[in-house]
PDB file of N, CA and C in Angstrom:
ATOM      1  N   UNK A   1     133.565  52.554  32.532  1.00  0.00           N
ATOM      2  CA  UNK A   1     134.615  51.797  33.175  1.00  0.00           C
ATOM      3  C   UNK A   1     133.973  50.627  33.925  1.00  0.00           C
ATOM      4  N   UNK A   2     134.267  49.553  33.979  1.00  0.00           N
ATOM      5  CA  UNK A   2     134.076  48.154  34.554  1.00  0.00           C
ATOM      6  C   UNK A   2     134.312  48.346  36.006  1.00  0.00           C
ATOM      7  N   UNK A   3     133.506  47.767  36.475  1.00  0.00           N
ATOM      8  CA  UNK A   3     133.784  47.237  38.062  1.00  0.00           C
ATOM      9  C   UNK A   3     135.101  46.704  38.217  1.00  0.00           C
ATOM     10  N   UNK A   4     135.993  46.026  37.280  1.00  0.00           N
ATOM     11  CA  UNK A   4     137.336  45.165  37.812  1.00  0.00           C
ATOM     12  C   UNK A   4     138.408  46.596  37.708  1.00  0.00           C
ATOM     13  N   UNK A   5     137.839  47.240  36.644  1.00  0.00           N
ATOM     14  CA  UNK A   5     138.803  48.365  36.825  1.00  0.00           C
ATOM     15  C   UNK A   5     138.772  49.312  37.769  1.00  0.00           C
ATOM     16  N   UNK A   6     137.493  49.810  37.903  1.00  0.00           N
ATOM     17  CA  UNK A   6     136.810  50.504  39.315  1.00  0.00           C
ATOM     18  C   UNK A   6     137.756  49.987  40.832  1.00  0.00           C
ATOM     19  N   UNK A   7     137.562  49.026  40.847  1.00  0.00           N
ATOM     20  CA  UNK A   7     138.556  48.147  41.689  1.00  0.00           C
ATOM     21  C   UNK A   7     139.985  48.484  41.765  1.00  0.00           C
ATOM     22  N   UNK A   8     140.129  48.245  40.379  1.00  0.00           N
ATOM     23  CA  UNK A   8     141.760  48.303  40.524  1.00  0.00           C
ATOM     24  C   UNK A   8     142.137  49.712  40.929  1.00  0.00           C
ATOM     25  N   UNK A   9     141.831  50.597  40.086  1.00  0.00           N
ATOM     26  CA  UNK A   9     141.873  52.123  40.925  1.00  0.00           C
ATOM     27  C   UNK A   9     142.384  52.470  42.318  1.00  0.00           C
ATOM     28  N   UNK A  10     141.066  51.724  42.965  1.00  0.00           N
ATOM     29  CA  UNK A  10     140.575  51.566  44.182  1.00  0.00           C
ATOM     30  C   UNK A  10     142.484  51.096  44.996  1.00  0.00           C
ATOM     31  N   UNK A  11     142.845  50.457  44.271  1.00  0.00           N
ATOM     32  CA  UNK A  11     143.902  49.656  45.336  1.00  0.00           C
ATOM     33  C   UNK A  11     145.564  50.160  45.154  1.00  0.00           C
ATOM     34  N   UNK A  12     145.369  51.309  44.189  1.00  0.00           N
ATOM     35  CA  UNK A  12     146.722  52.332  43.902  1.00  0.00           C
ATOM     36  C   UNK A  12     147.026  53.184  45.026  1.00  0.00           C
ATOM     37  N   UNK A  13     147.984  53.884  44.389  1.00  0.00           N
ATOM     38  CA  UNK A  13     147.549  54.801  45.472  1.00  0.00           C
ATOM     39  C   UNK A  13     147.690  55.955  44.437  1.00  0.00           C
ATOM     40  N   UNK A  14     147.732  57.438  45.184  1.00  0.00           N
ATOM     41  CA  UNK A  14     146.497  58.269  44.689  1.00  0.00           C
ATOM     42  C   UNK A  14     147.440  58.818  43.483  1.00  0.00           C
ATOM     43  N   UNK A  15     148.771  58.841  43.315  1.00  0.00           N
ATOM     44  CA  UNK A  15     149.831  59.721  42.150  1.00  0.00           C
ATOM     45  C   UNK A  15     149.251  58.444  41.052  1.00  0.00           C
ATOM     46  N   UNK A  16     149.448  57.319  41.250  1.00  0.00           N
ATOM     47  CA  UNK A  16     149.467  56.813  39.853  1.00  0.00           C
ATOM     48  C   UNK A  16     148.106  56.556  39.689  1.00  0.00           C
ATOM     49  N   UNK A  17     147.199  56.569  40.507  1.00  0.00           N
ATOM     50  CA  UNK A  17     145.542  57.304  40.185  1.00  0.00           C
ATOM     51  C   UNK A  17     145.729  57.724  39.300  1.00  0.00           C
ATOM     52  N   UNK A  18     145.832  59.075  39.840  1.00  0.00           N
ATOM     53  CA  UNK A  18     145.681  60.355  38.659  1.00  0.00           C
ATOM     54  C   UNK A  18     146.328  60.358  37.458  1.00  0.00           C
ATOM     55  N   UNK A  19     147.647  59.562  37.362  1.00  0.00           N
ATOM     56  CA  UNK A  19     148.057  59.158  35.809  1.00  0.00           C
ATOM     57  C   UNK A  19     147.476  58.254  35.286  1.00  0.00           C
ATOM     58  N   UNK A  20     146.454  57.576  35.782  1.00  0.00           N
ATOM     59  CA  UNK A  20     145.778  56.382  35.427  1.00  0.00           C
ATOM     60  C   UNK A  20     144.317  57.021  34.500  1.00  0.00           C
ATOM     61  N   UNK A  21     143.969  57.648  35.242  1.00  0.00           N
ATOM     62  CA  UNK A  21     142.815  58.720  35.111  1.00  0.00           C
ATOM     63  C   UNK A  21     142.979  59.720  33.990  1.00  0.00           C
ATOM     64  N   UNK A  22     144.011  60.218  34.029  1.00  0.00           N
ATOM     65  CA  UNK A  22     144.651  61.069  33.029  1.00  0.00           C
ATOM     66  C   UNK A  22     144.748  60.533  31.651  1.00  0.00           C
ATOM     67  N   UNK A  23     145.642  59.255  31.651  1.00  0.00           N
ATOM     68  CA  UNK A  23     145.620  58.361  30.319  1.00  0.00           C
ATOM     69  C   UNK A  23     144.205  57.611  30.075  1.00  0.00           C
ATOM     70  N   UNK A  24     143.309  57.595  30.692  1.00  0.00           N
ATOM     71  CA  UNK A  24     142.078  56.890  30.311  1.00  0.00           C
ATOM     72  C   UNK A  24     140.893  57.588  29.234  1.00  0.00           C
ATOM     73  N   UNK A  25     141.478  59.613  30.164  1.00  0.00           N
ATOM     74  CA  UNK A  25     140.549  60.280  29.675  1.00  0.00           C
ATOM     75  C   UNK A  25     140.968  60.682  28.582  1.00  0.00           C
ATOM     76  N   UNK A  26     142.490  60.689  27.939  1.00  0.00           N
ATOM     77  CA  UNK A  26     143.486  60.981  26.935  1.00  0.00           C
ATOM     78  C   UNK A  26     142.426  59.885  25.938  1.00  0.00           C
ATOM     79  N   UNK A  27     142.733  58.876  26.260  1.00  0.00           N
ATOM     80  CA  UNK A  27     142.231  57.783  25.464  1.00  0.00           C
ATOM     81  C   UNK A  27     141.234  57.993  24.798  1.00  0.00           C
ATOM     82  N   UNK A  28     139.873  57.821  25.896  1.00  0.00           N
ATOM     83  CA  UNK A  28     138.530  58.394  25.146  1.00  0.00           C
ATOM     84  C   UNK A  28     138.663  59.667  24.173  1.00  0.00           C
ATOM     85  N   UNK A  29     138.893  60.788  24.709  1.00  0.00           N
ATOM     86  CA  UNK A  29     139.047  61.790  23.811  1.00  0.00           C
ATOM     87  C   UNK A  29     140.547  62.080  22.667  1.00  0.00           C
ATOM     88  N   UNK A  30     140.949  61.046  22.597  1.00  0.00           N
ATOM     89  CA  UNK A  30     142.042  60.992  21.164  1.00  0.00           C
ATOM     90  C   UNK A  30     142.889  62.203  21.435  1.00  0.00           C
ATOM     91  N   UNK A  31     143.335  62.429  22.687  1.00  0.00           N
ATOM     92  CA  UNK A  31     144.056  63.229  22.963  1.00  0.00           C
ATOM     93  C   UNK A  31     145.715  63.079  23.791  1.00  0.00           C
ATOM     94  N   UNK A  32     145.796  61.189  23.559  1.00  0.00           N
ATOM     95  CA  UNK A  32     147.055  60.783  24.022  1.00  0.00           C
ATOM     96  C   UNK A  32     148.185  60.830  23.498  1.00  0.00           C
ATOM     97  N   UNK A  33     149.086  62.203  22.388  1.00  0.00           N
ATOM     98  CA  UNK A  33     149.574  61.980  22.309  1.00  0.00           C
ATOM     99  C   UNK A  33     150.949  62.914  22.686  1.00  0.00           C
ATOM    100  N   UNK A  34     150.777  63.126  24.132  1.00  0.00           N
ATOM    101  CA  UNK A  34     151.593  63.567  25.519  1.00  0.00           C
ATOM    102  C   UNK A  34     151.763  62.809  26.177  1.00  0.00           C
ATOM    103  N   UNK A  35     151.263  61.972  25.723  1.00  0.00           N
ATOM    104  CA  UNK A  35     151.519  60.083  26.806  1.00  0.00           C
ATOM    105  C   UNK A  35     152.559  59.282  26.255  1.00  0.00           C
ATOM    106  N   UNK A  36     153.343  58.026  26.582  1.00  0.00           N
ATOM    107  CA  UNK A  36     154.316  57.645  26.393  1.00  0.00           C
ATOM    108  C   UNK A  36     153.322  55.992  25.688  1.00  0.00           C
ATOM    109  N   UNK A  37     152.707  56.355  24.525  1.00  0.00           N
ATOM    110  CA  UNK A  37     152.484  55.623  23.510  1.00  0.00           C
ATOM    111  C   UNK A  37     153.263  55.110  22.224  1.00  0.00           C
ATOM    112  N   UNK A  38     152.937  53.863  22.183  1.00  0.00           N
ATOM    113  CA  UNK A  38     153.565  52.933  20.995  1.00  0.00           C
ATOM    114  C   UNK A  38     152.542  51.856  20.511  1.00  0.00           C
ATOM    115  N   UNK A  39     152.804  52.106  19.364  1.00  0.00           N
ATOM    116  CA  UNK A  39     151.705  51.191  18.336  1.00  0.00           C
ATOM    117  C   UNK A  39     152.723  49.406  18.827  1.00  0.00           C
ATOM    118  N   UNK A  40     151.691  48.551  18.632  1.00  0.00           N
ATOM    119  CA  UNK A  40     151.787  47.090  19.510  1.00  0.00           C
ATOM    120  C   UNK A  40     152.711  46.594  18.113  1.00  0.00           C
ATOM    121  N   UNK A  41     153.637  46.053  17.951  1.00  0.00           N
ATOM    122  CA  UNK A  41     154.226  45.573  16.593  1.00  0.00           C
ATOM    123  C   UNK A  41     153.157  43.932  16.289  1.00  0.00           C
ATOM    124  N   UNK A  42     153.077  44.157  15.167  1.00  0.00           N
ATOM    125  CA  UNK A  42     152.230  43.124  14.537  1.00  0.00           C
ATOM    126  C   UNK A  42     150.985  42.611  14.580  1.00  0.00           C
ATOM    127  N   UNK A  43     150.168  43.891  14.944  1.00  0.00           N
ATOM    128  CA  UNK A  43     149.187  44.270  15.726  1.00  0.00           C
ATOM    129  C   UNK A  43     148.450  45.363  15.169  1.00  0.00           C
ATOM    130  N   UNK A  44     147.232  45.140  14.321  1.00  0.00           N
ATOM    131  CA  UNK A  44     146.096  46.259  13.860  1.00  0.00           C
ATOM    132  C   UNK A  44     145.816  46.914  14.574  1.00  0.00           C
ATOM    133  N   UNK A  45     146.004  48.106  14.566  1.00  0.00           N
ATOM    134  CA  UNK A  45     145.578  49.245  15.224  1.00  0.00           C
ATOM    135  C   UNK A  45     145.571  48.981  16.872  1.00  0.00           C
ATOM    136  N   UNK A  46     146.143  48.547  17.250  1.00  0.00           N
ATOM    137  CA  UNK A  46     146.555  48.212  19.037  1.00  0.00           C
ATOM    138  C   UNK A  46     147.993  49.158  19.387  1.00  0.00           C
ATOM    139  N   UNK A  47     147.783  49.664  20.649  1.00  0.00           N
ATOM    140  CA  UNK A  47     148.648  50.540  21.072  1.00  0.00           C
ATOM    141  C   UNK A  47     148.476  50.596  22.302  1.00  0.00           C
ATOM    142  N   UNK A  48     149.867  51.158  23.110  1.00  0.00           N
ATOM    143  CA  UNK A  48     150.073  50.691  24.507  1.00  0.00           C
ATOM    144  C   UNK A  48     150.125  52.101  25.282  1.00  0.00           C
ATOM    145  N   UNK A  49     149.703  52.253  26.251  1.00  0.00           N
ATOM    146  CA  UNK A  49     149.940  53.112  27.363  1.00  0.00           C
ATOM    147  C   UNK A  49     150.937  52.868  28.256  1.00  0.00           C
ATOM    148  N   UNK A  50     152.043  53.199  28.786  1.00  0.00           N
ATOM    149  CA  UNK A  50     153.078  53.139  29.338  1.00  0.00           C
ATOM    150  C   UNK A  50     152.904  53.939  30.692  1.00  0.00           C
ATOM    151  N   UNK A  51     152.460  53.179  31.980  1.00  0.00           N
ATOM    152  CA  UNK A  51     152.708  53.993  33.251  1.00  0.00           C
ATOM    153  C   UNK A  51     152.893  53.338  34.539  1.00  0.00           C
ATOM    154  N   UNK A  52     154.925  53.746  34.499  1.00  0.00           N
ATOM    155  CA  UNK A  52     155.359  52.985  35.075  1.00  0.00           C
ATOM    156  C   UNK A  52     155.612  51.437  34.582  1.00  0.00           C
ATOM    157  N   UNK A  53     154.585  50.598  35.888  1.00  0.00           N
ATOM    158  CA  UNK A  53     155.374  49.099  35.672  1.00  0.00           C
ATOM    159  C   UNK A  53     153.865  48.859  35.126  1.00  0.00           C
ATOM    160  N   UNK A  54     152.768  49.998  34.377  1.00  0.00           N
ATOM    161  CA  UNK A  54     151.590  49.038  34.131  1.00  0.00           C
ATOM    162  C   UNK A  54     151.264  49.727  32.841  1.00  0.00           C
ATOM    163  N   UNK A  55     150.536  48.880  31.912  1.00  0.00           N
ATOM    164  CA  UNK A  55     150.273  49.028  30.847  1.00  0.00           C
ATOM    165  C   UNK A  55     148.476  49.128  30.247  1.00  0.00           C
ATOM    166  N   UNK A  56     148.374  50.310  29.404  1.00  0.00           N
ATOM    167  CA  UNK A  56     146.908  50.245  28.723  1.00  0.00           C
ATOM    168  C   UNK A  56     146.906  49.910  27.278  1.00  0.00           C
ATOM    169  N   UNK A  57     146.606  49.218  27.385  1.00  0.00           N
ATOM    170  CA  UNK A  57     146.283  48.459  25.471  1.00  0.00           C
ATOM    171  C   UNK A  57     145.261  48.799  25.124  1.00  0.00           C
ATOM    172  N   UNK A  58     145.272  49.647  24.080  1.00  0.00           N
ATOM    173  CA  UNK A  58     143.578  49.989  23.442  1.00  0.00           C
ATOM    174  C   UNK A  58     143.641  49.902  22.477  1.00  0.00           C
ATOM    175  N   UNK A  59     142.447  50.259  21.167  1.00  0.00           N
ATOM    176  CA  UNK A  59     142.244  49.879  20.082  1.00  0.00           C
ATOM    177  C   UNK A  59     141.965  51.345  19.579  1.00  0.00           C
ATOM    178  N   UNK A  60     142.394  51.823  18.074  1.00  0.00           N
ATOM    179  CA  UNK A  60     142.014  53.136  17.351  1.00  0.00           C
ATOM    180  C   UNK A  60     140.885  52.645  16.723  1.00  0.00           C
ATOM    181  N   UNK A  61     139.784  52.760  17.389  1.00  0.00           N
ATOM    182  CA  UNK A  61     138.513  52.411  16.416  1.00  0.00           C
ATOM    183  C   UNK A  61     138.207  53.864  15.333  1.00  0.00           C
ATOM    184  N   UNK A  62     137.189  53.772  14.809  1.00  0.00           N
ATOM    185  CA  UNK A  62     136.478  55.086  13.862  1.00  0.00           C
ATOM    186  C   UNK A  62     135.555  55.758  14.811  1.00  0.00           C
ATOM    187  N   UNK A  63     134.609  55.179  15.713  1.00  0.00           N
ATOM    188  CA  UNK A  63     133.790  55.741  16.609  1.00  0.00           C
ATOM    189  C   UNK A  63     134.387  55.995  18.072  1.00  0.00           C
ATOM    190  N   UNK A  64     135.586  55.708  18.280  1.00  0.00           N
ATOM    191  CA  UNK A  64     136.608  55.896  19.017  1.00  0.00           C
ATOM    192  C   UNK A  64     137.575  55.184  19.812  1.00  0.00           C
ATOM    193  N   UNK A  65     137.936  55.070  20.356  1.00  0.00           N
ATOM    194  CA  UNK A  65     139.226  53.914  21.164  1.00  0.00           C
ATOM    195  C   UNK A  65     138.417  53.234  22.017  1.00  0.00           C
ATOM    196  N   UNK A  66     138.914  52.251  22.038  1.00  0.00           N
ATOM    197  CA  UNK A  66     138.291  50.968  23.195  1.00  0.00           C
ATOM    198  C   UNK A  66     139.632  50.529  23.765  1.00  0.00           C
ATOM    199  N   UNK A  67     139.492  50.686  25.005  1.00  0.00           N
ATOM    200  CA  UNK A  67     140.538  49.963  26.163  1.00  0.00           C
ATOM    201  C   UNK A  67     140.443  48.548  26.255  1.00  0.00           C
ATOM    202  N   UNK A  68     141.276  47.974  25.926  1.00  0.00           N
ATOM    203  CA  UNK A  68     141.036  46.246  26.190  1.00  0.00           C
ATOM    204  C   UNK A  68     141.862  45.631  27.126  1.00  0.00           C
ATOM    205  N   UNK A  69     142.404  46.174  27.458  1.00  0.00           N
ATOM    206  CA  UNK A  69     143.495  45.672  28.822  1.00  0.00           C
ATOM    207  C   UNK A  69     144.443  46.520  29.809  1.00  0.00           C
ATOM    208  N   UNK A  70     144.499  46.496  31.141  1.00  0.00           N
ATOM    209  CA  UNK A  70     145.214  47.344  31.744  1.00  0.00           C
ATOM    210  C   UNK A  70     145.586  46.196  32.695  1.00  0.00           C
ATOM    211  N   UNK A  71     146.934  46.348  32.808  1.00  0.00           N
ATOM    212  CA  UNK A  71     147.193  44.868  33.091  1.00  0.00           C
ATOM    213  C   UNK A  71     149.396  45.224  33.519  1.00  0.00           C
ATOM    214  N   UNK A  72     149.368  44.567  34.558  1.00  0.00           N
ATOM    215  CA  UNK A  72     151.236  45.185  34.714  1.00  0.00           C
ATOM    216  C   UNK A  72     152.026  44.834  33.344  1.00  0.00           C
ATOM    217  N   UNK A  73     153.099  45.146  33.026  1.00  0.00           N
ATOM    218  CA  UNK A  73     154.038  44.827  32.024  1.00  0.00           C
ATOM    219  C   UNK A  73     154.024  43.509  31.667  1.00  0.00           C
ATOM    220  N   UNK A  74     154.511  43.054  32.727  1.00  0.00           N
ATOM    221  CA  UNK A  74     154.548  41.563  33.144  1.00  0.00           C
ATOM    222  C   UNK A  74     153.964  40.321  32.410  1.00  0.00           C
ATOM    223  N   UNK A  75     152.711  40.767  32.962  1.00  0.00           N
ATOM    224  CA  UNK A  75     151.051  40.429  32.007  1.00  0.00           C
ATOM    225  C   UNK A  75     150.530  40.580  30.756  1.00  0.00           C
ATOM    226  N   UNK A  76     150.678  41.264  30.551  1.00  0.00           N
ATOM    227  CA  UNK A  76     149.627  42.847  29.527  1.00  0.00           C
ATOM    228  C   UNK A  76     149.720  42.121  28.423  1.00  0.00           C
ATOM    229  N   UNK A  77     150.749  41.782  27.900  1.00  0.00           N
ATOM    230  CA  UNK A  77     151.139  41.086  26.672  1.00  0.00           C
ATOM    231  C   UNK A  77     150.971  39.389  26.425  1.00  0.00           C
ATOM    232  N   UNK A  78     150.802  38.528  27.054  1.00  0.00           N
ATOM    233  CA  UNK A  78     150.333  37.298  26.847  1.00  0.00           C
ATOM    234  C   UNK A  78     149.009  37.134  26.532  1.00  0.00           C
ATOM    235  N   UNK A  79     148.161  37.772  26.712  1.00  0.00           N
ATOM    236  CA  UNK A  79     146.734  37.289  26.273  1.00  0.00           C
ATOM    237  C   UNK A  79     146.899  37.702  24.678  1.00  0.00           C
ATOM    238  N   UNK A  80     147.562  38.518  24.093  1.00  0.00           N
ATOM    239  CA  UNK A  80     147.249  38.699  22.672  1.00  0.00           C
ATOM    240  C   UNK A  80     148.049  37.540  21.508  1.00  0.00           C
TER     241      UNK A  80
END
């Protein structure tokens, strides 16, 4: 995990922590699908994490998922 994310953590508070934490570790271990996931429309293998008003965009790699953005609703979606 990155220092900007380390950070962001840092400035939640502690319930959506732990759903934050929860969907991260879902992620790494290909075990998100008790999470409120949707494949990104028009979009290779990109898919969204849903928590609350904030969003995780990661990638289904072969050697495993890569997180590329956690970012509010708001946001999340203009850089792509």
């Amino acid at each position: 995990m990155t220092k900007q994310y380390e950070k962001f953590l840092e400035t939640i508070d502690e319930k959506l922590k732990h759903q934050f934490l929860r969907a991260l570790k879902a992620v790494a271990s290909d075990a998100y699908q008790s999470l409120d996931v949707k494949k990104l429309i028009g979009q290779d293998n990109l898919y969204r994490i849903r928590i609350g008003k904030w969003r995780i965009v990661f990638r289904k790699e072969r050697g495993g998922n890569k997180i590329l953005k956690i970012e509010s609703r708001w946001d999340v979606y203009k850089w792509l």
